[in-house]
C-alpha atoms as a PDB file:
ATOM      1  CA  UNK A   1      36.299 -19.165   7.251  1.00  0.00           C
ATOM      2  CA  UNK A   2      32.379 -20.231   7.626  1.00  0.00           C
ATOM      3  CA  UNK A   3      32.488 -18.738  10.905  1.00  0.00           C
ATOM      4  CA  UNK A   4      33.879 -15.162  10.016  1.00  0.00           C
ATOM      5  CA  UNK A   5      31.167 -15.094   7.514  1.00  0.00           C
ATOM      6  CA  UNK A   6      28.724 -15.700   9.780  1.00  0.00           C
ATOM      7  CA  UNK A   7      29.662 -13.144  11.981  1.00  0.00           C
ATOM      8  CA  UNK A   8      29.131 -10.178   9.522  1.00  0.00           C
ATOM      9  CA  UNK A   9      26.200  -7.929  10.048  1.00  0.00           C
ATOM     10  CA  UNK A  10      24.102  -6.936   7.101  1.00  0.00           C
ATOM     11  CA  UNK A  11      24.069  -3.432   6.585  1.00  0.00           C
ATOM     12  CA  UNK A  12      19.973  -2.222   7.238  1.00  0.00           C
ATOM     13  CA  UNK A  13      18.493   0.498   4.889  1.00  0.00           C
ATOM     14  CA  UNK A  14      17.530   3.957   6.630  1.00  0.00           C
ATOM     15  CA  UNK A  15      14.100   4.468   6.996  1.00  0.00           C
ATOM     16  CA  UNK A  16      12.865   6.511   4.103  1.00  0.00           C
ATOM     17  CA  UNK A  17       9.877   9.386   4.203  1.00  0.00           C
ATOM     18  CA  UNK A  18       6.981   6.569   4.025  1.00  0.00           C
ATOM     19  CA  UNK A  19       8.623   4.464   7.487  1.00  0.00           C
ATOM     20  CA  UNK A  20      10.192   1.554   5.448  1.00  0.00           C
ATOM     21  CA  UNK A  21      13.217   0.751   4.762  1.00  0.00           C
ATOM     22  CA  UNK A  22      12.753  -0.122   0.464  1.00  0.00           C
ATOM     23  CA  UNK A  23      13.906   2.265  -1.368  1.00  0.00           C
ATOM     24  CA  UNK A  24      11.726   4.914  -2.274  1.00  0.00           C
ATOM     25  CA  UNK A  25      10.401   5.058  -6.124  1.00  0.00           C
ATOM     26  CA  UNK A  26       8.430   7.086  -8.389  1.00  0.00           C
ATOM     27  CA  UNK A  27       7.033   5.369 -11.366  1.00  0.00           C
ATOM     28  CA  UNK A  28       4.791   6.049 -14.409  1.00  0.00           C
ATOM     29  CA  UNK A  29       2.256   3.514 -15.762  1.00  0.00           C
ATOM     30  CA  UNK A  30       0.980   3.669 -19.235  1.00  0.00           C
ATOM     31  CA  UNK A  31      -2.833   3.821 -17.892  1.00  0.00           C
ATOM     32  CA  UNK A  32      -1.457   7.448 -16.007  1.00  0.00           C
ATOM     33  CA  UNK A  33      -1.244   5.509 -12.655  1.00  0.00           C
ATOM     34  CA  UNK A  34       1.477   6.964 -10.650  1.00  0.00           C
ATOM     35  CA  UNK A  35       3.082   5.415  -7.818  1.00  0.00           C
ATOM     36  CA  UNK A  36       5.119   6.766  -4.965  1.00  0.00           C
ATOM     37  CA  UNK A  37       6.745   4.539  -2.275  1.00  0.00           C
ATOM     38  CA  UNK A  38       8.852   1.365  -1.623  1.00  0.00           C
ATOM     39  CA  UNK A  39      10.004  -0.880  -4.278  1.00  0.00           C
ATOM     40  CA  UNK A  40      11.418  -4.420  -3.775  1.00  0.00           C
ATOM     41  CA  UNK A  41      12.563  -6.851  -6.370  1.00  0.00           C
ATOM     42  CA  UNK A  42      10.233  -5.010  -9.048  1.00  0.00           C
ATOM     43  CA  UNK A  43       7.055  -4.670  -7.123  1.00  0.00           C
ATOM     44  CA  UNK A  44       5.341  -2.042  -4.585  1.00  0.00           C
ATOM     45  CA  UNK A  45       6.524  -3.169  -1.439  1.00  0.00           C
ATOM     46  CA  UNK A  46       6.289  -1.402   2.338  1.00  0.00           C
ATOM     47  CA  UNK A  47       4.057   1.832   2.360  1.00  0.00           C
ATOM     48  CA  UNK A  48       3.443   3.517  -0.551  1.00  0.00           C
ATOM     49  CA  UNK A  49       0.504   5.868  -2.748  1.00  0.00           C
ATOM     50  CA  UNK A  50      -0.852   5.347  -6.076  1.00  0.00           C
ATOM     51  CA  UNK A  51      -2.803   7.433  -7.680  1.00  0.00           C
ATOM     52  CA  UNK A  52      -4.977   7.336 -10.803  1.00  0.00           C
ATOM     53  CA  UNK A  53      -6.000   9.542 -13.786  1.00  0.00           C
ATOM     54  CA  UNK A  54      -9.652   9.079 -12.551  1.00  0.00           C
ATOM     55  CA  UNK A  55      -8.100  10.966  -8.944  1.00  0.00           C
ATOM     56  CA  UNK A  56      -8.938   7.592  -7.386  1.00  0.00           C
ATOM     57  CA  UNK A  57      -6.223   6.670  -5.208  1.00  0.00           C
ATOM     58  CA  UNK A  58      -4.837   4.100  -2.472  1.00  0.00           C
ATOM     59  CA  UNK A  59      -2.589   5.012   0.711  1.00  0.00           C
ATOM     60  CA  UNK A  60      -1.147   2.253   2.797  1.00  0.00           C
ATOM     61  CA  UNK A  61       0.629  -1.155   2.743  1.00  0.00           C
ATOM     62  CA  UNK A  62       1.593  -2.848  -0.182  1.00  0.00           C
ATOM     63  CA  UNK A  63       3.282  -6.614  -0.602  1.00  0.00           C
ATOM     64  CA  UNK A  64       4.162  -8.138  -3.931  1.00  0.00           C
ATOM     65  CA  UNK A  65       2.514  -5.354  -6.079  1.00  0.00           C
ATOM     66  CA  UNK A  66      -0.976  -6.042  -3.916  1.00  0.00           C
ATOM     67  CA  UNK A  67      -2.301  -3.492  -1.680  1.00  0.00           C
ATOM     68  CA  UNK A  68      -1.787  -5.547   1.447  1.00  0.00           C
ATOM     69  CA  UNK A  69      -2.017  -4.793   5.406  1.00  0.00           C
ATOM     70  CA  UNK A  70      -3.594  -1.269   6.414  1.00  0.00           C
ATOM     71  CA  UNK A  71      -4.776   1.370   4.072  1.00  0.00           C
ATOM     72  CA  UNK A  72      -7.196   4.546   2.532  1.00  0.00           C
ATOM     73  CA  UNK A  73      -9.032   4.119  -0.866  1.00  0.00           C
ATOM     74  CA  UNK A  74     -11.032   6.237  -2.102  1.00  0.00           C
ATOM     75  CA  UNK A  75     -12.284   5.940  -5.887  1.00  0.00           C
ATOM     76  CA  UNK A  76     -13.181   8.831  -8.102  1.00  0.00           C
ATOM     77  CA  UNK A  77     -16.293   9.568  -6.618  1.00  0.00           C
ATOM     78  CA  UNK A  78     -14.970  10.487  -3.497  1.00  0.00           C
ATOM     79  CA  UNK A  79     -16.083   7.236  -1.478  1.00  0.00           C
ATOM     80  CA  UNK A  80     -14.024   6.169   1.209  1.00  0.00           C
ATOM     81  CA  UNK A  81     -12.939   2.963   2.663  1.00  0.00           C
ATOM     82  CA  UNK A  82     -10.366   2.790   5.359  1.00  0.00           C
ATOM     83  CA  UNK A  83      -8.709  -0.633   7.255  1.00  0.00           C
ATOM     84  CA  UNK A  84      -7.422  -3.729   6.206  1.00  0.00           C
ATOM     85  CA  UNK A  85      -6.479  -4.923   2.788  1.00  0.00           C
ATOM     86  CA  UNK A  86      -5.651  -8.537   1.574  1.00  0.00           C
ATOM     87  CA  UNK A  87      -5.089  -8.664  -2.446  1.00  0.00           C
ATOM     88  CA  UNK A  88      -5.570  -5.228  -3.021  1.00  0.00           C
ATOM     89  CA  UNK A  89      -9.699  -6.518  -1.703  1.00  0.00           C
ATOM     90  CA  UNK A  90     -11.434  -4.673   1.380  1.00  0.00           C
ATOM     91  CA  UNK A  91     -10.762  -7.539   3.358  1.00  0.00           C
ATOM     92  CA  UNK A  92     -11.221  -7.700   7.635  1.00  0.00           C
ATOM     93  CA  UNK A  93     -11.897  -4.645  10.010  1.00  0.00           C
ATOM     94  CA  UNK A  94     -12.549  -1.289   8.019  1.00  0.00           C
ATOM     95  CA  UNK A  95     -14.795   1.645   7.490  1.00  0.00           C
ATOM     96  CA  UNK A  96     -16.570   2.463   4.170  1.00  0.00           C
ATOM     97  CA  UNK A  97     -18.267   6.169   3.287  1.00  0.00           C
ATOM     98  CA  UNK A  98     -19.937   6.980   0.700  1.00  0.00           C
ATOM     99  CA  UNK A  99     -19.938  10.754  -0.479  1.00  0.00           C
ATOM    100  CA  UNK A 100     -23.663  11.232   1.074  1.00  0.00           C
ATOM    101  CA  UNK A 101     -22.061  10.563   4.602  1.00  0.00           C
ATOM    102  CA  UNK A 102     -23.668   6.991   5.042  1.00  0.00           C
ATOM    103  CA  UNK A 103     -21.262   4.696   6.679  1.00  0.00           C
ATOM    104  CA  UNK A 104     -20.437   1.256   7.027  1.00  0.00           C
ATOM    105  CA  UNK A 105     -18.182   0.371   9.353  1.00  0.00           C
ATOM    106  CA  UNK A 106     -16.775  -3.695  10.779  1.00  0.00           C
ATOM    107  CA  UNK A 107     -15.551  -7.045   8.984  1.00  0.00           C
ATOM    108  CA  UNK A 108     -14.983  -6.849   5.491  1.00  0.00           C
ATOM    109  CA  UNK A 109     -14.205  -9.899   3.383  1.00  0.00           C
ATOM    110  CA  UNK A 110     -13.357 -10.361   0.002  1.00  0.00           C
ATOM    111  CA  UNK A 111     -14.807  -7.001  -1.063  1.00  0.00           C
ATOM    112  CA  UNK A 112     -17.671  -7.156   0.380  1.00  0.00           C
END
């Protein structure tokens, strides 16, 4: 018995539009946020966008509801930073610009 079980394959998701296989959700927060991307278990999870009333917005990773792994933020201003996330923080390699075209670009931690 323990070994028939054993030998059963578990079925894998298609890949949806965003390259993950979580299924793919749109939902509404009460401060306007919107998300769009893969849910797992009740939080973000895989790649995914959210966007805020503000038109801020964050493209990329997510894990556990954090933005996590590689993504794009850019705030309402229209500043720009682009690379790795940890905790929804700027956090190792990554590129910041600011709407006057000054850069910043290498290791990023914590925010800062």
């Amino acid at each position: 018995m323990y070994e028939t079980l054993s030998k059963k394959k578990t079925a894998q998701l298609p890949k949806n539009a965003f390259g993950t296989s979580f299924p793919v959700r749109i939902h509404k927060y009460k401060n306007m946020a919107v998300y769009e991307g893969g849910f797992h278990g009740g939080f973000r999870q895989g790649k995914g966008k959210m966007k805020w009333k503000d038109k801020a917005f964050y493209e990329g990773d997510w894990v556990l509801g954090y933005a996590h792994g590689h993504g794009i933020f850019r705030d309402s201003l229209g500043n720009t930073y682009e690379g790795s996330f940890d905790h929804s923080m700027a956090h190792g390699n990554g590129k910041y610009v600011n709407t006057l075209g000054a850069t910043h670009e290498g290791e990023w931690r914590f925010d800062r």
